[in-house]
PDB file of N, CA and C in Angstrom:
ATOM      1  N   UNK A   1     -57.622 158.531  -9.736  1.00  0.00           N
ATOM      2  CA  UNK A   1     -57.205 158.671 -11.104  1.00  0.00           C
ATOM      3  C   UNK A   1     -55.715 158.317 -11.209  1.00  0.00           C
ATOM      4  N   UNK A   2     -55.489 157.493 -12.612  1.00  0.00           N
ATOM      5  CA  UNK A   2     -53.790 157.269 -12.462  1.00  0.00           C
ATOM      6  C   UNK A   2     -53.360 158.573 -13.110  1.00  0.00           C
ATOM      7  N   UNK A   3     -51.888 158.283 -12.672  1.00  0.00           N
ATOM      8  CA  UNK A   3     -51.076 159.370 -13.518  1.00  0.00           C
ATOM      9  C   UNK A   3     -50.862 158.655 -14.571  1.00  0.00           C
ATOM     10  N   UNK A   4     -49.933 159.485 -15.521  1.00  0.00           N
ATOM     11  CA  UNK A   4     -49.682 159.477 -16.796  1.00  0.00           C
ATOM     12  C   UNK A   4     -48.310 158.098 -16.577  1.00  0.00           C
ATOM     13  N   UNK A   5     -47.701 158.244 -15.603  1.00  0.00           N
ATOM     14  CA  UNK A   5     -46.616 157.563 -15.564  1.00  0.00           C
ATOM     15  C   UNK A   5     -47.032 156.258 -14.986  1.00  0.00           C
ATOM     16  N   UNK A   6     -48.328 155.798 -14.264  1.00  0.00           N
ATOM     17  CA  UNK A   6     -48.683 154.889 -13.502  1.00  0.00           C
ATOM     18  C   UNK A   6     -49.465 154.378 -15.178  1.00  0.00           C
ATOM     19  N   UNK A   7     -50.144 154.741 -15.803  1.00  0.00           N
ATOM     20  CA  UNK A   7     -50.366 154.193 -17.015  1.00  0.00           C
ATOM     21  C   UNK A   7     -49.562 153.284 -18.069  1.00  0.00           C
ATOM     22  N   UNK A   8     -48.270 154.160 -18.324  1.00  0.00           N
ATOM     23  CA  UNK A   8     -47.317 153.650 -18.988  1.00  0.00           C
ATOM     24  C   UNK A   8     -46.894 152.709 -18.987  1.00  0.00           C
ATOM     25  N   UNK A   9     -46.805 152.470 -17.222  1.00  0.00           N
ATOM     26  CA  UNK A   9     -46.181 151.423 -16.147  1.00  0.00           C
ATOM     27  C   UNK A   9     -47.167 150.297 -17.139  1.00  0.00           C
ATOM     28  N   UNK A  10     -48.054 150.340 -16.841  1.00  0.00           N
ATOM     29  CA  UNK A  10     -49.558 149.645 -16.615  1.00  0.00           C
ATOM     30  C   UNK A  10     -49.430 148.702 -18.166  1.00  0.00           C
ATOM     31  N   UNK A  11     -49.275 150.079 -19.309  1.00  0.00           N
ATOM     32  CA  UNK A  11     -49.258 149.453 -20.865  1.00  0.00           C
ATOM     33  C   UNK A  11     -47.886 148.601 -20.958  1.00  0.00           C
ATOM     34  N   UNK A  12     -47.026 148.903 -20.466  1.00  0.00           N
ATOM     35  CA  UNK A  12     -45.403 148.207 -20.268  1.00  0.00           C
ATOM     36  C   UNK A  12     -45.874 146.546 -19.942  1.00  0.00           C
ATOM     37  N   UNK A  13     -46.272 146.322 -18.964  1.00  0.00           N
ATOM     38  CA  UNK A  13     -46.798 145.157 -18.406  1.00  0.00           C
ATOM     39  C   UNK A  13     -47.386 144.230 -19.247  1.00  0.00           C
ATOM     40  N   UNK A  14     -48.697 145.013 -19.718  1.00  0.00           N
ATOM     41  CA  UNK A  14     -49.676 144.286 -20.412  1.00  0.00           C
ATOM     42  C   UNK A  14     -48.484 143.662 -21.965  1.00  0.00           C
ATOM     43  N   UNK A  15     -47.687 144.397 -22.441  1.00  0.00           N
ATOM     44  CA  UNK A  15     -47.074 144.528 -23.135  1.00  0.00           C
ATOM     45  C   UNK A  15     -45.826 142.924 -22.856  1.00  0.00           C
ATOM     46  N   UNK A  16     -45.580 143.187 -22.034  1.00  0.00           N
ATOM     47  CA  UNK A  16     -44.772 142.087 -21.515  1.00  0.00           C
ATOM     48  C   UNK A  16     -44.985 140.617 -21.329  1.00  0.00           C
ATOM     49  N   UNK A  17     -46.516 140.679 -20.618  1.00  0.00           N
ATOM     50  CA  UNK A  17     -47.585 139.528 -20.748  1.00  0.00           C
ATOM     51  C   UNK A  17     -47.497 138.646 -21.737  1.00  0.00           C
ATOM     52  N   UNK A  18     -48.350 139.552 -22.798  1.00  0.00           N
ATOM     53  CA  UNK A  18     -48.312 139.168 -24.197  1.00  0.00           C
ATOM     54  C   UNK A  18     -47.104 138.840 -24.724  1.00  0.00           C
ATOM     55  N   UNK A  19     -46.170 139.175 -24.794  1.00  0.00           N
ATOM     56  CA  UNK A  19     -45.174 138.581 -25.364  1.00  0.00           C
ATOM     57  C   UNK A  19     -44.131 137.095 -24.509  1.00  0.00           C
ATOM     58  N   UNK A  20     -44.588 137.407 -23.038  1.00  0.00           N
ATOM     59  CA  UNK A  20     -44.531 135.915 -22.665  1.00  0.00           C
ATOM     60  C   UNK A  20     -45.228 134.943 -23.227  1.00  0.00           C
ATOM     61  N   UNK A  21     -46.677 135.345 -23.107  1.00  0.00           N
ATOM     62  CA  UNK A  21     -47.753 134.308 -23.644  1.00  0.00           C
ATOM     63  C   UNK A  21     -47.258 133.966 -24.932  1.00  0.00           C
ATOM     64  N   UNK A  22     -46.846 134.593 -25.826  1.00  0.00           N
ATOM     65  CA  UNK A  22     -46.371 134.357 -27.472  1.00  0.00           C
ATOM     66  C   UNK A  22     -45.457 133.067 -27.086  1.00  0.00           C
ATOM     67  N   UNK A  23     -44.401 133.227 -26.317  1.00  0.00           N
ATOM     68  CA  UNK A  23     -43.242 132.228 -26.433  1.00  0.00           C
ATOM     69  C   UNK A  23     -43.844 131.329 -26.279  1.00  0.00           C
ATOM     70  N   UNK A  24     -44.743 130.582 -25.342  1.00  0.00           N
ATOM     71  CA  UNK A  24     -45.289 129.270 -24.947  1.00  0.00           C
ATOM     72  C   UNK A  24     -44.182 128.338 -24.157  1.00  0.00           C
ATOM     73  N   UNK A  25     -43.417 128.640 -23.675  1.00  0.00           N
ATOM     74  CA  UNK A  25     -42.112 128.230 -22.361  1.00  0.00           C
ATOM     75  C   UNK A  25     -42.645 126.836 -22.364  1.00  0.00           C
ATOM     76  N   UNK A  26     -43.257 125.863 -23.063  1.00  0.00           N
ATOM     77  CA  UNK A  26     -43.371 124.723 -22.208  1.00  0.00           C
ATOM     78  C   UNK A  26     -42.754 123.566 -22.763  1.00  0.00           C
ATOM     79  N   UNK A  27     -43.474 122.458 -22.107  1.00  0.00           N
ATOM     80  CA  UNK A  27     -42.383 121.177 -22.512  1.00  0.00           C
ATOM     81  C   UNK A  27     -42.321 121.193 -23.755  1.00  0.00           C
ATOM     82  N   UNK A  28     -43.890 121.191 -24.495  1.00  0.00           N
ATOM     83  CA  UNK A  28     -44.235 121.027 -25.852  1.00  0.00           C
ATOM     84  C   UNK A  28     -43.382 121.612 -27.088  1.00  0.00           C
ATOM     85  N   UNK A  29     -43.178 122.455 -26.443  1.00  0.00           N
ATOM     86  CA  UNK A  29     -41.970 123.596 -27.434  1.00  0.00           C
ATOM     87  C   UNK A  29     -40.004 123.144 -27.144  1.00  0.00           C
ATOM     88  N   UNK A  30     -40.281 122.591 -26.379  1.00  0.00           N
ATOM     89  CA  UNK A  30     -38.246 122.380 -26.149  1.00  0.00           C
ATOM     90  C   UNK A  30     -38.335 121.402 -27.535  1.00  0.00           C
ATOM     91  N   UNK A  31     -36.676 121.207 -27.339  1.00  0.00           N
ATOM     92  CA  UNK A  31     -36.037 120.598 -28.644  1.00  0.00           C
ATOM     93  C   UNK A  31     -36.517 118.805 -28.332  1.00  0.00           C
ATOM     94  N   UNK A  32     -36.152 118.583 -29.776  1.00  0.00           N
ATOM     95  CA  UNK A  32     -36.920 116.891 -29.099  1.00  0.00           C
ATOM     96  C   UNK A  32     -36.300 116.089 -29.023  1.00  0.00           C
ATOM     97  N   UNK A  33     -34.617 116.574 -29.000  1.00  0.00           N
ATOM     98  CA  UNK A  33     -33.236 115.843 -27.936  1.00  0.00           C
ATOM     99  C   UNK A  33     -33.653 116.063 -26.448  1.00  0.00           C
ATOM    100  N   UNK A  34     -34.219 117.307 -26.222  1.00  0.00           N
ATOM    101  CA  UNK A  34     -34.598 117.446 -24.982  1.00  0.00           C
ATOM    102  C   UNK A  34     -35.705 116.912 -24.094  1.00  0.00           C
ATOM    103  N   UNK A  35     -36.957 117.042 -25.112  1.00  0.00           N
ATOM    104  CA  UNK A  35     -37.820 116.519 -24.336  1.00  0.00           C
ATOM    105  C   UNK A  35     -37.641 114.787 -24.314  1.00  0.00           C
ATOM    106  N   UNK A  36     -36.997 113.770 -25.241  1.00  0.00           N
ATOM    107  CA  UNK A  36     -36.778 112.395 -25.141  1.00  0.00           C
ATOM    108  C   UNK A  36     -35.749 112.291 -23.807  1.00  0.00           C
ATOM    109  N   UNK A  37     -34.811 113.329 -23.475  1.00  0.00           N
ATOM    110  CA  UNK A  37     -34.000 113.139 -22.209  1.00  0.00           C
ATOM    111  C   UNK A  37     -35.218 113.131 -21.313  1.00  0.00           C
ATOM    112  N   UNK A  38     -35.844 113.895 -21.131  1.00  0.00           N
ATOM    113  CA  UNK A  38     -36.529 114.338 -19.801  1.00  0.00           C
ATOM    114  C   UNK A  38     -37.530 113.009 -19.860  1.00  0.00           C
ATOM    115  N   UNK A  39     -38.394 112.463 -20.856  1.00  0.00           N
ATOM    116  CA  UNK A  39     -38.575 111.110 -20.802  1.00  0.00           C
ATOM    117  C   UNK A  39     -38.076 109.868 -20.455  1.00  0.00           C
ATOM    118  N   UNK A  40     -36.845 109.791 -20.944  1.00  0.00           N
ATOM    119  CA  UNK A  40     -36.095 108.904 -20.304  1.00  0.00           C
ATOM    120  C   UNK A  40     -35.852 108.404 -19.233  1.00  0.00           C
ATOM    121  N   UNK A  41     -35.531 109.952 -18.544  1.00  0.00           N
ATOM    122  CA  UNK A  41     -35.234 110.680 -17.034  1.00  0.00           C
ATOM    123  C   UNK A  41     -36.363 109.669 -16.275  1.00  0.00           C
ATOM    124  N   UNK A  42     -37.701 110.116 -16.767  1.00  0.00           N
ATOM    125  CA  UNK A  42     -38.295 109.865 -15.590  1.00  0.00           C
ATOM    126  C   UNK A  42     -39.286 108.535 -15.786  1.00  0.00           C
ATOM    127  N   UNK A  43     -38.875 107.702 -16.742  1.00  0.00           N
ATOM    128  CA  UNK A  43     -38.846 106.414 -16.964  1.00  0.00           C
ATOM    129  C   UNK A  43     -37.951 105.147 -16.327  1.00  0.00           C
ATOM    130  N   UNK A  44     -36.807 106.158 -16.298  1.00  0.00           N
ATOM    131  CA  UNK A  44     -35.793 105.402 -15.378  1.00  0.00           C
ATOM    132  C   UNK A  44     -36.076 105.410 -13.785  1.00  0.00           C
ATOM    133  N   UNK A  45     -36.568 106.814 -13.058  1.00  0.00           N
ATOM    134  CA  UNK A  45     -37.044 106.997 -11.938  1.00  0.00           C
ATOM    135  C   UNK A  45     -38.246 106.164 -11.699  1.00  0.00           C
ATOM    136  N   UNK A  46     -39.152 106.164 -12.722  1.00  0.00           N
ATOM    137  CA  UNK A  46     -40.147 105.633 -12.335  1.00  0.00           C
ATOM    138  C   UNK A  46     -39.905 104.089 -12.065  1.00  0.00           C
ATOM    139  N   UNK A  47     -39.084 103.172 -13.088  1.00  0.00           N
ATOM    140  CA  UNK A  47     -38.397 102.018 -13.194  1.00  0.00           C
ATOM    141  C   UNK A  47     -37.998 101.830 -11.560  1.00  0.00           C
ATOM    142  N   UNK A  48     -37.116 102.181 -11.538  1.00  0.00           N
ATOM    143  CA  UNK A  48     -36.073 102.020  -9.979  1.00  0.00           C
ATOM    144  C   UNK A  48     -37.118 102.114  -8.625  1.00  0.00           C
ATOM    145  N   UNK A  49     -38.077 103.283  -9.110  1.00  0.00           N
ATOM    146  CA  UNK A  49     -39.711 103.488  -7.630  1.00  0.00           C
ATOM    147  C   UNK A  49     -39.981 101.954  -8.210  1.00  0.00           C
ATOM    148  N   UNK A  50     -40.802 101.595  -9.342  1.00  0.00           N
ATOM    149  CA  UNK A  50     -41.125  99.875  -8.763  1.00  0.00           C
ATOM    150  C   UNK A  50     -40.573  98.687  -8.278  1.00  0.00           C
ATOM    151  N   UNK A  51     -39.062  98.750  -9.237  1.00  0.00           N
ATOM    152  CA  UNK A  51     -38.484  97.519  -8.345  1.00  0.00           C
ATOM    153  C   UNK A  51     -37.272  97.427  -7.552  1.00  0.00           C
ATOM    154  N   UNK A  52     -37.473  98.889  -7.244  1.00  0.00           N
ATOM    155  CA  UNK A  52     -36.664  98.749  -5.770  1.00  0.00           C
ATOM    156  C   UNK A  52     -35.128  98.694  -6.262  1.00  0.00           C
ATOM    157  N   UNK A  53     -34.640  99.414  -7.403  1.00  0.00           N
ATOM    158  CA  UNK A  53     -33.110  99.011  -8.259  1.00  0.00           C
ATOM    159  C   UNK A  53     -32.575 100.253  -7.153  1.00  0.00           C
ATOM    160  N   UNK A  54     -30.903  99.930  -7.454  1.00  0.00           N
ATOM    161  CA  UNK A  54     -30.233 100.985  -6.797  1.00  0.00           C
ATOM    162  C   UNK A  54     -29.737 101.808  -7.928  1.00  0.00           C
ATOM    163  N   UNK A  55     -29.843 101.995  -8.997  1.00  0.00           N
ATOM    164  CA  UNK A  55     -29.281 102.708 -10.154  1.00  0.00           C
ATOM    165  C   UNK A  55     -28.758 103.811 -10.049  1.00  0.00           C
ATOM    166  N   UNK A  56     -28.355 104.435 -10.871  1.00  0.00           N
ATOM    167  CA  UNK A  56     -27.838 105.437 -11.343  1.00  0.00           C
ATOM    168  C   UNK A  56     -29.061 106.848 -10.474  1.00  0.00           C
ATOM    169  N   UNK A  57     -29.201 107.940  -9.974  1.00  0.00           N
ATOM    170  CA  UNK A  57     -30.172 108.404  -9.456  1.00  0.00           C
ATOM    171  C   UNK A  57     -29.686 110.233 -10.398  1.00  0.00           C
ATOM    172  N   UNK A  58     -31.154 110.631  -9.816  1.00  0.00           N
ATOM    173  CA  UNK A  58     -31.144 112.006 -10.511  1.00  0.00           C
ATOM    174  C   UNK A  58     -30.308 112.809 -10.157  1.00  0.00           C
ATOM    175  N   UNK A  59     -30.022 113.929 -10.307  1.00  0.00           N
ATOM    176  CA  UNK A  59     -29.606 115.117  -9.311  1.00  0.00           C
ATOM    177  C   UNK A  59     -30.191 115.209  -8.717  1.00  0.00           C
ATOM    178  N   UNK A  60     -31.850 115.316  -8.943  1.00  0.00           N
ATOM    179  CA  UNK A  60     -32.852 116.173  -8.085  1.00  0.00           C
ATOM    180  C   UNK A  60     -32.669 114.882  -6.677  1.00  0.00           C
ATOM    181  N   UNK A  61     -32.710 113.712  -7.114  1.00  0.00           N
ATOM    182  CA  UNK A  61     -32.840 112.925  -5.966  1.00  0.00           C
ATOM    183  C   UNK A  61     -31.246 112.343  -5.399  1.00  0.00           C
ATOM    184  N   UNK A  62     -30.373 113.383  -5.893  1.00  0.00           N
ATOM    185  CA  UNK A  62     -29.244 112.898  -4.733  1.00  0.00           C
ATOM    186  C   UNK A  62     -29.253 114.322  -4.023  1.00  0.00           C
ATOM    187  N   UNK A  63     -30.020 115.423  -4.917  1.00  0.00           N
ATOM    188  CA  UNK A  63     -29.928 116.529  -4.126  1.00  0.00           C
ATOM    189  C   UNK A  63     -30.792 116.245  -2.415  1.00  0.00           C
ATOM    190  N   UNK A  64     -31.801 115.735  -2.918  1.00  0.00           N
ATOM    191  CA  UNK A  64     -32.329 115.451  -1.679  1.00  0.00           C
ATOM    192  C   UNK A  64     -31.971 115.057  -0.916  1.00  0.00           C
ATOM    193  N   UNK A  65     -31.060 113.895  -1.106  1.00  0.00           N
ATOM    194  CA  UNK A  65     -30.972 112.533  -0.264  1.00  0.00           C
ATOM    195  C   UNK A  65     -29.552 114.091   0.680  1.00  0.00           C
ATOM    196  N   UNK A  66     -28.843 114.311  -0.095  1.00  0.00           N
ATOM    197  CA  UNK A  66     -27.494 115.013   0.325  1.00  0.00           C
ATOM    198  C   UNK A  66     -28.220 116.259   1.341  1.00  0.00           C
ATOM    199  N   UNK A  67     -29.769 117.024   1.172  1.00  0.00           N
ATOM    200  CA  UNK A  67     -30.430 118.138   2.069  1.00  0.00           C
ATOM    201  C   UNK A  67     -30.671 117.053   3.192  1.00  0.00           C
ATOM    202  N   UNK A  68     -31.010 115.766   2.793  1.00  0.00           N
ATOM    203  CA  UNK A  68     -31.348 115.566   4.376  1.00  0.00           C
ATOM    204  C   UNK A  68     -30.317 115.230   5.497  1.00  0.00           C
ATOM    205  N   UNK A  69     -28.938 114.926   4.851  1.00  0.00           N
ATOM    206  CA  UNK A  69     -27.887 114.509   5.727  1.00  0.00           C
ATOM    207  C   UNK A  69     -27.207 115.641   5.867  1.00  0.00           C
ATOM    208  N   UNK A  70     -27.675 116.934   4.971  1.00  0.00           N
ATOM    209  CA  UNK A  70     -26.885 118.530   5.770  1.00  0.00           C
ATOM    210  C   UNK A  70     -25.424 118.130   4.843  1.00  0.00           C
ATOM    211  N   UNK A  71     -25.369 117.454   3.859  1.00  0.00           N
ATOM    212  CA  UNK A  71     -24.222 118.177   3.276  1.00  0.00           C
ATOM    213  C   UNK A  71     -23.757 119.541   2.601  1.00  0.00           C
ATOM    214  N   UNK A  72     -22.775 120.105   3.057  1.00  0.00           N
ATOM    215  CA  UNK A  72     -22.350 121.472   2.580  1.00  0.00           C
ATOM    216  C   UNK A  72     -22.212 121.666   1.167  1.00  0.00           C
ATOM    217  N   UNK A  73     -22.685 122.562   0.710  1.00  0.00           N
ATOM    218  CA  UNK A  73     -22.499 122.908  -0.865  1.00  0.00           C
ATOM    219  C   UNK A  73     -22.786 122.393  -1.681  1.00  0.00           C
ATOM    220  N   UNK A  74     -24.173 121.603  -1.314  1.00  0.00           N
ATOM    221  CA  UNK A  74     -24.983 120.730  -1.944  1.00  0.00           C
ATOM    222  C   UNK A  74     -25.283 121.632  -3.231  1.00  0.00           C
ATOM    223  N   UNK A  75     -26.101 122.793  -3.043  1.00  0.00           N
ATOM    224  CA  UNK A  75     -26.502 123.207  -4.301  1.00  0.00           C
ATOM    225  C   UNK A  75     -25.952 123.811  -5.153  1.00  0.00           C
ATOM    226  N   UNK A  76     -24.554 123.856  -5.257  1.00  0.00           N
ATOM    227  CA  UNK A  76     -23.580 124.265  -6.689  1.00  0.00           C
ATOM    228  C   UNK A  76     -23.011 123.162  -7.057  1.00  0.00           C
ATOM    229  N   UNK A  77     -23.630 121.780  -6.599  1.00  0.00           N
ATOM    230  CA  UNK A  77     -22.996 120.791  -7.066  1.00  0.00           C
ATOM    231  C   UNK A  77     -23.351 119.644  -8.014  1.00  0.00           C
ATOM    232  N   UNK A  78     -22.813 119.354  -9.036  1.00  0.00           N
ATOM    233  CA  UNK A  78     -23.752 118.695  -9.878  1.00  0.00           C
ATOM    234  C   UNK A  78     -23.858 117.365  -9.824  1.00  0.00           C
ATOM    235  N   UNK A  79     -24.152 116.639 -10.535  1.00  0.00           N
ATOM    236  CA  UNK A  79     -25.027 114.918 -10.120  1.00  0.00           C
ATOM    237  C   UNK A  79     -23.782 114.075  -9.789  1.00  0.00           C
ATOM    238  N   UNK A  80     -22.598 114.228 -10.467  1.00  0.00           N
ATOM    239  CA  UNK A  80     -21.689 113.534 -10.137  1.00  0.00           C
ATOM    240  C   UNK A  80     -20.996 113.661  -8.826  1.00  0.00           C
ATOM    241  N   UNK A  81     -20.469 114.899  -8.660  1.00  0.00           N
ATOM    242  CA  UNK A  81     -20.162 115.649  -6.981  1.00  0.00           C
ATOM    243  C   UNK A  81     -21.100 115.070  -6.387  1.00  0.00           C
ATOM    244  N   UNK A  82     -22.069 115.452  -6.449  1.00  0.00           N
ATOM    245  CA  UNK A  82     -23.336 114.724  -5.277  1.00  0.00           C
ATOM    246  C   UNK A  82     -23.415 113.505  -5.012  1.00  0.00           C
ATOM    247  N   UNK A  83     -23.283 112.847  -6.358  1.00  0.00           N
ATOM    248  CA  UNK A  83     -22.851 111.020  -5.723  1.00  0.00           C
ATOM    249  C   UNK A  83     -21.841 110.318  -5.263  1.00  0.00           C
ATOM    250  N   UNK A  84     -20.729 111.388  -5.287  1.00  0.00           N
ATOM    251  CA  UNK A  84     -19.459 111.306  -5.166  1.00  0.00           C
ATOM    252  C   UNK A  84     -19.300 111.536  -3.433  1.00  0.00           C
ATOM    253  N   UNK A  85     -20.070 112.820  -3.259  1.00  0.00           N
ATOM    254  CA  UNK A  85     -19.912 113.178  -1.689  1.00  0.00           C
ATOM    255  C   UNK A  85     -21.152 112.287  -0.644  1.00  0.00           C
ATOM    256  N   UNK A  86     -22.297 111.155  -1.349  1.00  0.00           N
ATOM    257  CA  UNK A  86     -22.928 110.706  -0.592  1.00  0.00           C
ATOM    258  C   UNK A  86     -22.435 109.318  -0.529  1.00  0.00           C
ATOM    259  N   UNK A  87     -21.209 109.005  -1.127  1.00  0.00           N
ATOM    260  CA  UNK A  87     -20.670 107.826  -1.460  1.00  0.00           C
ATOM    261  C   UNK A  87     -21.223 107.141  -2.356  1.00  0.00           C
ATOM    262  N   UNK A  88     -21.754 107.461  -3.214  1.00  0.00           N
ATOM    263  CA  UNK A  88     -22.609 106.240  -3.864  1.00  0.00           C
ATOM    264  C   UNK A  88     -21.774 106.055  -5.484  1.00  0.00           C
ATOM    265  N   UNK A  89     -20.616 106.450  -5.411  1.00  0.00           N
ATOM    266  CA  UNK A  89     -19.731 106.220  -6.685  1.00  0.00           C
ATOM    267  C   UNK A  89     -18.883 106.039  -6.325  1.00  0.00           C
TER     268      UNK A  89
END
């Protein structure tokens, strides 16, 4: 049997759920300055994967490139630092 306080717990939760579920957190809902960036984003990535361009690159993919060569303080650093410290600017 629960207690009275393991219940509460229990309605708190369910309570919480639901009101995540309300927001709907997803792409569909961001602003639509935002979601045309994030299009862009990965139009350009996808661009550069077919023909092999050296362009301009993400964060996410200088973050990488910078985890595999073990640079320090990779992850408080933003896209410019990162291209800056892998040489590529």
């Amino acid at each position: 049997m629960a207690t009275q306080k393991q219940r509460q717990a229990a309605r708190r939760n369910v309570r919480k759920a639901v009101d995540a579920a309300k927001k709907k957190r997803t792409i569909a809902n961001l602003p639509k300055k935002t979601r045309s960036a994030l299009g862009q984003q990965g139009a350009a990535v996808a661009r550069r994967q077919r023909t092999g361009g050296r362009g301009p690159k993400t964060r996410q993919e200088l973050y990488d490139e910078a985890k595999r060569r073990g640079i320090p303080g990779r992850s408080k650093m933003g896209r410019d630092e990162l291209a800056r410290a892998l040489g590529e600017r």
